[in-house]
PDB file of N, CA and C in Angstrom:
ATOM      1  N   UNK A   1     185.073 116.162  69.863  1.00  0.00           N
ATOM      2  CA  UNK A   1     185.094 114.825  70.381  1.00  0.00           C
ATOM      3  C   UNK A   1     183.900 114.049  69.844  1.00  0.00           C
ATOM      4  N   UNK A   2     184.278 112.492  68.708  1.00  0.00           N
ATOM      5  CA  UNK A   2     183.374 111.823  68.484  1.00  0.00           C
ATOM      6  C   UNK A   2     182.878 110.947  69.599  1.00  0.00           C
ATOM      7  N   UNK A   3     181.507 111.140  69.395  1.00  0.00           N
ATOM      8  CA  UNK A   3     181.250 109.948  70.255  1.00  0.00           C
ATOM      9  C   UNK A   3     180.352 108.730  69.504  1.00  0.00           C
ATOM     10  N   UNK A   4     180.506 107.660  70.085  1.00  0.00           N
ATOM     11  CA  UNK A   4     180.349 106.227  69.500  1.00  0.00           C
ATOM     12  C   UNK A   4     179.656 105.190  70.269  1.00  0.00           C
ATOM     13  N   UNK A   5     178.276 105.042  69.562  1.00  0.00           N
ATOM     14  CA  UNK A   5     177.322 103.510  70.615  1.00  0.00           C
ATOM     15  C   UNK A   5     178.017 102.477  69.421  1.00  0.00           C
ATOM     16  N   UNK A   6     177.647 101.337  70.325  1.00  0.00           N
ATOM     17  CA  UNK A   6     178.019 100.048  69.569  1.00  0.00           C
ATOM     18  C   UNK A   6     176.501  99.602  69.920  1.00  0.00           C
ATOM     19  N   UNK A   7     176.114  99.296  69.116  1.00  0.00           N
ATOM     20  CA  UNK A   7     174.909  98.497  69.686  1.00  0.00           C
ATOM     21  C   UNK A   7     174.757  97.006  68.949  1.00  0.00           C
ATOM     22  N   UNK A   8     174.890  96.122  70.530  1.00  0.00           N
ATOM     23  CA  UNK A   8     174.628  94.644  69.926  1.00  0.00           C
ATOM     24  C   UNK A   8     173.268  94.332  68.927  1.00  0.00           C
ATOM     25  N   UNK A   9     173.368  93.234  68.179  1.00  0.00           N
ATOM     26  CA  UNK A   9     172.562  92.651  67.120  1.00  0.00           C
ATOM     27  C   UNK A   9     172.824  91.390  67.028  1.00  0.00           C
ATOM     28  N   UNK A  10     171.839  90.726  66.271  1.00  0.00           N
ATOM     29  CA  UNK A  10     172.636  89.404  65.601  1.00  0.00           C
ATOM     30  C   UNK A  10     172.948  89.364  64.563  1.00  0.00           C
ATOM     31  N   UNK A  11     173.339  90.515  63.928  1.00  0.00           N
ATOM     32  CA  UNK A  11     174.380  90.614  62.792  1.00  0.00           C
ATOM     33  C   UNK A  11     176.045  90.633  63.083  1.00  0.00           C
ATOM     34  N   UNK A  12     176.532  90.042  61.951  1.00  0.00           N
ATOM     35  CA  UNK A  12     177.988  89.596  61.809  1.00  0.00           C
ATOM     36  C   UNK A  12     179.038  90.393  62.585  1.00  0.00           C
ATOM     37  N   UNK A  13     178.921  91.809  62.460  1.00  0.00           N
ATOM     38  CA  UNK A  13     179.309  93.001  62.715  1.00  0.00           C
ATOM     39  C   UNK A  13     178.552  94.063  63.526  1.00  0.00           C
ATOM     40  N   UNK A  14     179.047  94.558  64.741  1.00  0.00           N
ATOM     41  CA  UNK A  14     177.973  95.335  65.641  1.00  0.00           C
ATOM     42  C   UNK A  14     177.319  97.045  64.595  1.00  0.00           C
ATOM     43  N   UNK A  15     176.196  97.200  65.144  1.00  0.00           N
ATOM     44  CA  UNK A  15     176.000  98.655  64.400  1.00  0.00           C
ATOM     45  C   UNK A  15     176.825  99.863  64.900  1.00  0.00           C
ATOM     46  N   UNK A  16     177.545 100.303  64.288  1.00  0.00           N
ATOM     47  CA  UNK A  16     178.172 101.658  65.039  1.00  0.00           C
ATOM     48  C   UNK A  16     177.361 102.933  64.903  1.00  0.00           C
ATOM     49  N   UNK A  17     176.523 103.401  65.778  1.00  0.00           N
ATOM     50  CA  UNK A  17     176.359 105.174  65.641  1.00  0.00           C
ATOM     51  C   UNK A  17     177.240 106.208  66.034  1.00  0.00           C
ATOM     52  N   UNK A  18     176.844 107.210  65.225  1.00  0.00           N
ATOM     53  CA  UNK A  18     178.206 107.929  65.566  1.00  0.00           C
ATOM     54  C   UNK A  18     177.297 109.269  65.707  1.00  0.00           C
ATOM     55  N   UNK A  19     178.074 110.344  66.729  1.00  0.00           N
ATOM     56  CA  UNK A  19     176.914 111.146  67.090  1.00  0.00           C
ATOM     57  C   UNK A  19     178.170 112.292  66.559  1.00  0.00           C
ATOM     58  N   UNK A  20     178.252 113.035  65.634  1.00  0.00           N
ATOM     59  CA  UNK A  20     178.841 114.014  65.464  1.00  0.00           C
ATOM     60  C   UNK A  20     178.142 115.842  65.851  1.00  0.00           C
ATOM     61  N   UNK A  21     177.419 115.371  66.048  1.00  0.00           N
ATOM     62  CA  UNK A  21     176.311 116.643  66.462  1.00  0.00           C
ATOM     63  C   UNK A  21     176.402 116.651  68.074  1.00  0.00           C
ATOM     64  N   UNK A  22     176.038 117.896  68.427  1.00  0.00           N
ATOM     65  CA  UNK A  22     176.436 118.275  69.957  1.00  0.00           C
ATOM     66  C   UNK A  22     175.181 118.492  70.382  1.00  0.00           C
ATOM     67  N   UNK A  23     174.645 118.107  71.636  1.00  0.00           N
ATOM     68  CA  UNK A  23     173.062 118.702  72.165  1.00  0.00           C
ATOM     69  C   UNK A  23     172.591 119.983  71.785  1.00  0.00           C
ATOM     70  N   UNK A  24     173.666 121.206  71.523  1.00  0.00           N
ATOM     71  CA  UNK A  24     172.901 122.349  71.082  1.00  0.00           C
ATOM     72  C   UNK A  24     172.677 122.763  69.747  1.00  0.00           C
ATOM     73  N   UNK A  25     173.324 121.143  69.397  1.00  0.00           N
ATOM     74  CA  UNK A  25     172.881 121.835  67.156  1.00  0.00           C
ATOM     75  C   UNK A  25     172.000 122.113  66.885  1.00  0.00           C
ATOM     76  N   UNK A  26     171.542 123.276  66.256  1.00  0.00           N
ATOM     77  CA  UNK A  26     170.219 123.910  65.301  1.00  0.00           C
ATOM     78  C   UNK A  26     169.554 122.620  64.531  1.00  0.00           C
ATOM     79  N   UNK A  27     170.645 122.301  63.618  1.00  0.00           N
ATOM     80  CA  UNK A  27     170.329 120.927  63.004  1.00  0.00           C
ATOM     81  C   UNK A  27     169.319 119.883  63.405  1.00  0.00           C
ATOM     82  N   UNK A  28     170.030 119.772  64.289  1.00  0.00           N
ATOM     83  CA  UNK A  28     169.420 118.599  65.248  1.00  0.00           C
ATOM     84  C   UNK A  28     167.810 118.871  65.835  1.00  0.00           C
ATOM     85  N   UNK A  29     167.832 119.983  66.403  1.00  0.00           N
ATOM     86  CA  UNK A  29     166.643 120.550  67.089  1.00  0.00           C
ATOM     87  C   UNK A  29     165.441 120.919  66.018  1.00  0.00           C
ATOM     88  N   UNK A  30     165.707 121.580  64.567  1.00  0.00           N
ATOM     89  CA  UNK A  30     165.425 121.819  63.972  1.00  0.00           C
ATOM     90  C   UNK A  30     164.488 119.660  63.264  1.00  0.00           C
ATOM     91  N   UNK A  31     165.705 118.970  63.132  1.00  0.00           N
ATOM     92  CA  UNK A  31     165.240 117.477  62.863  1.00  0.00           C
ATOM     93  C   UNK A  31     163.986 117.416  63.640  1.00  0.00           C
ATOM     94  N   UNK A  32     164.326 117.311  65.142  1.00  0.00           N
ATOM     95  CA  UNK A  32     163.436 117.094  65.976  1.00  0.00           C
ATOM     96  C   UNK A  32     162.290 117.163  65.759  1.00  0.00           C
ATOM     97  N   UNK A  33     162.033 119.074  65.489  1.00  0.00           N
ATOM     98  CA  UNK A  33     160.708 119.769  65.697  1.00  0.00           C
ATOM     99  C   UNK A  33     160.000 119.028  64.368  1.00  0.00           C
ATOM    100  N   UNK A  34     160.348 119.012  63.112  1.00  0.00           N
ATOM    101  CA  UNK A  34     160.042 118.305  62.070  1.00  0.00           C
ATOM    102  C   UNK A  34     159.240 117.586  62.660  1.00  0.00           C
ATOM    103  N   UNK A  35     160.257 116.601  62.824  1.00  0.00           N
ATOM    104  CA  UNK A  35     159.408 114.884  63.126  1.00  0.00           C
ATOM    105  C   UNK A  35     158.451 115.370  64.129  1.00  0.00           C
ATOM    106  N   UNK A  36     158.376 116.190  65.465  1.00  0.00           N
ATOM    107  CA  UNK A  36     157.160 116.529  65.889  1.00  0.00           C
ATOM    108  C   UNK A  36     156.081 116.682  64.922  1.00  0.00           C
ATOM    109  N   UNK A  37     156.443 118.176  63.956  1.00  0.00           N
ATOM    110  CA  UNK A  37     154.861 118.529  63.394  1.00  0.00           C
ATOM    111  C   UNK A  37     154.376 117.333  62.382  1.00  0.00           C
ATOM    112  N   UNK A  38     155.056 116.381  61.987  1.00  0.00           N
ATOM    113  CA  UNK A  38     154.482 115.692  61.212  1.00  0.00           C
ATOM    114  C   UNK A  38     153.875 114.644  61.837  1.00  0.00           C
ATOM    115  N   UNK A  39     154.238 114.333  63.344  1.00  0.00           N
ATOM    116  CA  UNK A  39     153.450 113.185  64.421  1.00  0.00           C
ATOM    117  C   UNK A  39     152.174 113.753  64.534  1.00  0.00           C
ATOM    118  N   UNK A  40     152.555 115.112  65.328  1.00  0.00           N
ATOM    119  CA  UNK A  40     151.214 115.867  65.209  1.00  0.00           C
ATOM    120  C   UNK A  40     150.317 116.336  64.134  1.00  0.00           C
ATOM    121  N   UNK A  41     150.689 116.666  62.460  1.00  0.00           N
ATOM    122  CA  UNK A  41     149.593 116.526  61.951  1.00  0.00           C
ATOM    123  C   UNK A  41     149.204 115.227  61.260  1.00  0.00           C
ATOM    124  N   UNK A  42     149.740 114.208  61.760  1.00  0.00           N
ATOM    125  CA  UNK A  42     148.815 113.215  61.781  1.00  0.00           C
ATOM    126  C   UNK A  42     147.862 112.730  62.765  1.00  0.00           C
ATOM    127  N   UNK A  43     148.380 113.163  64.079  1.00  0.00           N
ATOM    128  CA  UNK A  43     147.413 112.710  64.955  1.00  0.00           C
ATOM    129  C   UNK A  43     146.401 113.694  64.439  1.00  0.00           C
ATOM    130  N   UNK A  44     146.638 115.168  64.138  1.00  0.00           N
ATOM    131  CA  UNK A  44     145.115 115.337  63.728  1.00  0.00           C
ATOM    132  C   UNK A  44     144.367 115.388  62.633  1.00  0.00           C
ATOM    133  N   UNK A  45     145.012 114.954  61.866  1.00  0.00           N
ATOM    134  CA  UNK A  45     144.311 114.098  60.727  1.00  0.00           C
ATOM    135  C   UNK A  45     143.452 112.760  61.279  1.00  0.00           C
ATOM    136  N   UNK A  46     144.378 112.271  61.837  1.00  0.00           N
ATOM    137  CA  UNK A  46     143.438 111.083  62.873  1.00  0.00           C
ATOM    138  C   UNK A  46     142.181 111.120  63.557  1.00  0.00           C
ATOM    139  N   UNK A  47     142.193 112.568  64.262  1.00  0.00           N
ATOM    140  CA  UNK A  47     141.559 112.870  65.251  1.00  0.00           C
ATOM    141  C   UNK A  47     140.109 112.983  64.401  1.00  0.00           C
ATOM    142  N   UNK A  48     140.448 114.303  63.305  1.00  0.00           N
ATOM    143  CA  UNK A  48     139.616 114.865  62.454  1.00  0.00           C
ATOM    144  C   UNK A  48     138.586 113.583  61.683  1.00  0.00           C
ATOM    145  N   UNK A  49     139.248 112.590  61.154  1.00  0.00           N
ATOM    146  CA  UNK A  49     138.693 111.688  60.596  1.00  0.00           C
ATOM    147  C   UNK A  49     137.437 110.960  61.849  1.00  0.00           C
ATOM    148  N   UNK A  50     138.073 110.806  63.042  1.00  0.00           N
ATOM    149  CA  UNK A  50     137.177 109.906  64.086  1.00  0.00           C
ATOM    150  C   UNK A  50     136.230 111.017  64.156  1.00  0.00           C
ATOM    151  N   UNK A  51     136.348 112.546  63.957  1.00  0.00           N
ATOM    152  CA  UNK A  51     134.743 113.799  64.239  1.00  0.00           C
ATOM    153  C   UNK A  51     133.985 113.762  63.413  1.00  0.00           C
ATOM    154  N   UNK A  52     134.268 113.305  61.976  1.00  0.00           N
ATOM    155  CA  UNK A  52     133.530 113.154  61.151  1.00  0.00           C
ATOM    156  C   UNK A  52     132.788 111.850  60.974  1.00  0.00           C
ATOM    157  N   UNK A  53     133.651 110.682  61.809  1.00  0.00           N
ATOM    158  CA  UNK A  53     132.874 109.253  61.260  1.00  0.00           C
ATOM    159  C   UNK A  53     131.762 109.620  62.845  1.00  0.00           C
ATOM    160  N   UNK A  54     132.272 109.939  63.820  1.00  0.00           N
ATOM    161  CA  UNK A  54     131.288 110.508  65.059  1.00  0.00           C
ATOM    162  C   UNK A  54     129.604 111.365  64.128  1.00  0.00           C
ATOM    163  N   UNK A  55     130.362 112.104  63.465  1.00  0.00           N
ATOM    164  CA  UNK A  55     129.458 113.056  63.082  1.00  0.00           C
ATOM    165  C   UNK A  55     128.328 112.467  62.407  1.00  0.00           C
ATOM    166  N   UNK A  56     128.594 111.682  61.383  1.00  0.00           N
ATOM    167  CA  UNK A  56     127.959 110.762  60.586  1.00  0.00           C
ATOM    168  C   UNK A  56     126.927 109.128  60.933  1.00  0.00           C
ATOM    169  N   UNK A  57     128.043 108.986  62.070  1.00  0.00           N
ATOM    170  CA  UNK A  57     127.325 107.902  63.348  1.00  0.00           C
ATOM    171  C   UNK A  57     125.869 108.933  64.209  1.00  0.00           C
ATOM    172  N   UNK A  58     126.168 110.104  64.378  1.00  0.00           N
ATOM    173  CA  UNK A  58     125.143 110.730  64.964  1.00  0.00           C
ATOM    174  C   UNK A  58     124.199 110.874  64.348  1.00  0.00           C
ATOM    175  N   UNK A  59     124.059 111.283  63.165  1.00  0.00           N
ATOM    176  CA  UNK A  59     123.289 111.698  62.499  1.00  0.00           C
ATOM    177  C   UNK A  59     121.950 110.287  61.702  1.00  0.00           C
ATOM    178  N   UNK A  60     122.943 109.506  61.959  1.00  0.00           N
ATOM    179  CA  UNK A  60     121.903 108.008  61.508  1.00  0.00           C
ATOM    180  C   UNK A  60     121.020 107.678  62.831  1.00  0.00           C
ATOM    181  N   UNK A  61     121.857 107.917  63.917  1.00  0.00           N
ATOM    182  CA  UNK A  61     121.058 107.831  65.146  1.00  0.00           C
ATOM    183  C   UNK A  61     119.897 108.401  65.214  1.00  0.00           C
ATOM    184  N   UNK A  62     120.079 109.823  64.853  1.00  0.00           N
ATOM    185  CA  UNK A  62     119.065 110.866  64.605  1.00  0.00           C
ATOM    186  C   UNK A  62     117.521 110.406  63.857  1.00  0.00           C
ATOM    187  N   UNK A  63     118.084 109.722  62.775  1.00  0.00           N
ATOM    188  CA  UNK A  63     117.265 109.593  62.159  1.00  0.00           C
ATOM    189  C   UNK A  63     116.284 108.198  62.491  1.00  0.00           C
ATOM    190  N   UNK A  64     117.580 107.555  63.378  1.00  0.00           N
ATOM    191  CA  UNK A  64     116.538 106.267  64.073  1.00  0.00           C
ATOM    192  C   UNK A  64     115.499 106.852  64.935  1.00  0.00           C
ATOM    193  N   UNK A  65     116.091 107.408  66.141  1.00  0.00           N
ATOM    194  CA  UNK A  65     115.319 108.176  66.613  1.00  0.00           C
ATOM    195  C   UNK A  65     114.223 108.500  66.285  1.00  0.00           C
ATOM    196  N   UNK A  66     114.470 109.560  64.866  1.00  0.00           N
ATOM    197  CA  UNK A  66     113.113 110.560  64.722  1.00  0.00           C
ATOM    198  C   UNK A  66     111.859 108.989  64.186  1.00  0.00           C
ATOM    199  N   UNK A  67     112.426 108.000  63.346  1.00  0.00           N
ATOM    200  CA  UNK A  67     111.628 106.983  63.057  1.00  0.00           C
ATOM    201  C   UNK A  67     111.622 106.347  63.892  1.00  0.00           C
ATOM    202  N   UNK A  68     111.519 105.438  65.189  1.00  0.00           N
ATOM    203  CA  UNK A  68     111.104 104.556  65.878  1.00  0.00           C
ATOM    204  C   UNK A  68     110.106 105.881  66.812  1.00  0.00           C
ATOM    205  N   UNK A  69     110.175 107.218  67.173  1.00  0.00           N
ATOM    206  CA  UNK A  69     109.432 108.017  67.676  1.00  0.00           C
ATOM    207  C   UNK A  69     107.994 107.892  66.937  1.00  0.00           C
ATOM    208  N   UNK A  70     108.142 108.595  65.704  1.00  0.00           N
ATOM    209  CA  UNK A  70     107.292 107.798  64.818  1.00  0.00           C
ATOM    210  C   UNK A  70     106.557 107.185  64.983  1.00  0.00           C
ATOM    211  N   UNK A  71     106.888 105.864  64.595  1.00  0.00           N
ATOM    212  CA  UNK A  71     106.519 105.082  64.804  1.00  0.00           C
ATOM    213  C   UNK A  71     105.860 104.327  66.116  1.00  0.00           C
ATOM    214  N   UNK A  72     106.201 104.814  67.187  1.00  0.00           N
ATOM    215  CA  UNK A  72     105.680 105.316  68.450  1.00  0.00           C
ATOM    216  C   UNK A  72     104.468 105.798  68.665  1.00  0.00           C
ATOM    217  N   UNK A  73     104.277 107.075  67.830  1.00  0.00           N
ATOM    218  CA  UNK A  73     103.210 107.825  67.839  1.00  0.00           C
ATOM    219  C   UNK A  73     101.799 107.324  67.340  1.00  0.00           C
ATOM    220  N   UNK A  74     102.289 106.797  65.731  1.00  0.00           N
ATOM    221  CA  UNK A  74     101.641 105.844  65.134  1.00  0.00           C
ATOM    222  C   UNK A  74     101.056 104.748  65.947  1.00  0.00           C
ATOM    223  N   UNK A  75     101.407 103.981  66.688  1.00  0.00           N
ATOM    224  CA  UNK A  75     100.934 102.963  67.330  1.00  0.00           C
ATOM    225  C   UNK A  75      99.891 103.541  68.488  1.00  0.00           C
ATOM    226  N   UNK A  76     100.450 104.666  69.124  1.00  0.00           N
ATOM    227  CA  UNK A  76      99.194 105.266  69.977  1.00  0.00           C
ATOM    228  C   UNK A  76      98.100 105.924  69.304  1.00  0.00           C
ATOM    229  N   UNK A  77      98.274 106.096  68.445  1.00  0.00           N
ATOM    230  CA  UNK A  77      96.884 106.971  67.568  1.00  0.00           C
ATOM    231  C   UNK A  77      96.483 105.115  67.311  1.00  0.00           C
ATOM    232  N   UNK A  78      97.114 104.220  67.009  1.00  0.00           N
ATOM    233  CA  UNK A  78      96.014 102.857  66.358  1.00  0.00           C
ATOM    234  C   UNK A  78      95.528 102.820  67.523  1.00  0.00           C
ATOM    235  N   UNK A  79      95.818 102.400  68.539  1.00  0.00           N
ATOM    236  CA  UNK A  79      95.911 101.290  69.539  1.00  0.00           C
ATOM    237  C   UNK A  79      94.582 102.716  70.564  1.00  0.00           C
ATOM    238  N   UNK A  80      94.941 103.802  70.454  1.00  0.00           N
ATOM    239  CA  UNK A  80      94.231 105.100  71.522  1.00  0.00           C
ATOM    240  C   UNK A  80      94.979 104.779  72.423  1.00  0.00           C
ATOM    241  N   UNK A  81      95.017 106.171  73.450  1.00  0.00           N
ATOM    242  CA  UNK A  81      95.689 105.686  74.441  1.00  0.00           C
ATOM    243  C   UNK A  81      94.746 106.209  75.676  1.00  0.00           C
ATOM    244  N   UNK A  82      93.543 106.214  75.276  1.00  0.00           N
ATOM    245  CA  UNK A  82      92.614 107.216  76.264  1.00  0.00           C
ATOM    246  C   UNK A  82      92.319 108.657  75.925  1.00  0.00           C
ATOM    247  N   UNK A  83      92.751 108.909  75.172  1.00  0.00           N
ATOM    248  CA  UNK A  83      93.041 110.907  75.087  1.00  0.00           C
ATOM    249  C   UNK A  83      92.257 110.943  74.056  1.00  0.00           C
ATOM    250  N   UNK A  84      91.675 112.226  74.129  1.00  0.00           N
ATOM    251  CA  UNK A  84      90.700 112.810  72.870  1.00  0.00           C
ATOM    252  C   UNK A  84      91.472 113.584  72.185  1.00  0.00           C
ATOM    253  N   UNK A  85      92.290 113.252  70.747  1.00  0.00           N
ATOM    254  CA  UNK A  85      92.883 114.172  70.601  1.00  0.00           C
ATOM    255  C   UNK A  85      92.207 115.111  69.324  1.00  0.00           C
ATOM    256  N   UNK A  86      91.084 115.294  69.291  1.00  0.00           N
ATOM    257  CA  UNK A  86      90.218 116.061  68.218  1.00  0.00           C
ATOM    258  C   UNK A  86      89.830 117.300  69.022  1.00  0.00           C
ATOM    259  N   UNK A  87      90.319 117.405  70.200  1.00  0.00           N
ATOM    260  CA  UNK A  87      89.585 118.759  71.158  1.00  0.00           C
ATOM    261  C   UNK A  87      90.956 119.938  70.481  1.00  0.00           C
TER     262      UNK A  87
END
């Protein structure tokens, strides 16, 4: 038994689908899983790309960090901050 959507449009002629496949076709399930692994290895291709631009965002941080610390330090050795630090 075929079965048949009509689905409205604003084209001249409605679209006909036609479902010749039964809920338990291999085929079908087999389509499915496909189009899964390829959603999924893009999402983690996606994912992977945002750990590395993360990774790379961290690491500049890092380095602000270690220079405005720095530079921190520097200003208390000009300026003294009270402390003897030659003991």
């Amino acid at each position: 038994m075929e079965e048949s959507k009509r689905i409205p449009n604003d084209l001249k002629d409605p679209i006909i689908l036609k479902n010749d496949r039964g809920p338990n076709d291999l085929e079908e399930t087999i389509d499915k899983l496909k189009k899964q692994i390829e959603l999924l290895q893009f999402q983690c291709r996606k994912a992977g790309k945002a750990l590395v631009d993360q990774e790379i965002k961290i690491a500049s941080l890092i380095k602000d960090l270690d220079r405005a610390s720095e530079e921190r330090d520097n200003f208390q050795r000009v300026l003294g901050d009270g402390k003897d630090d030659t003991r």
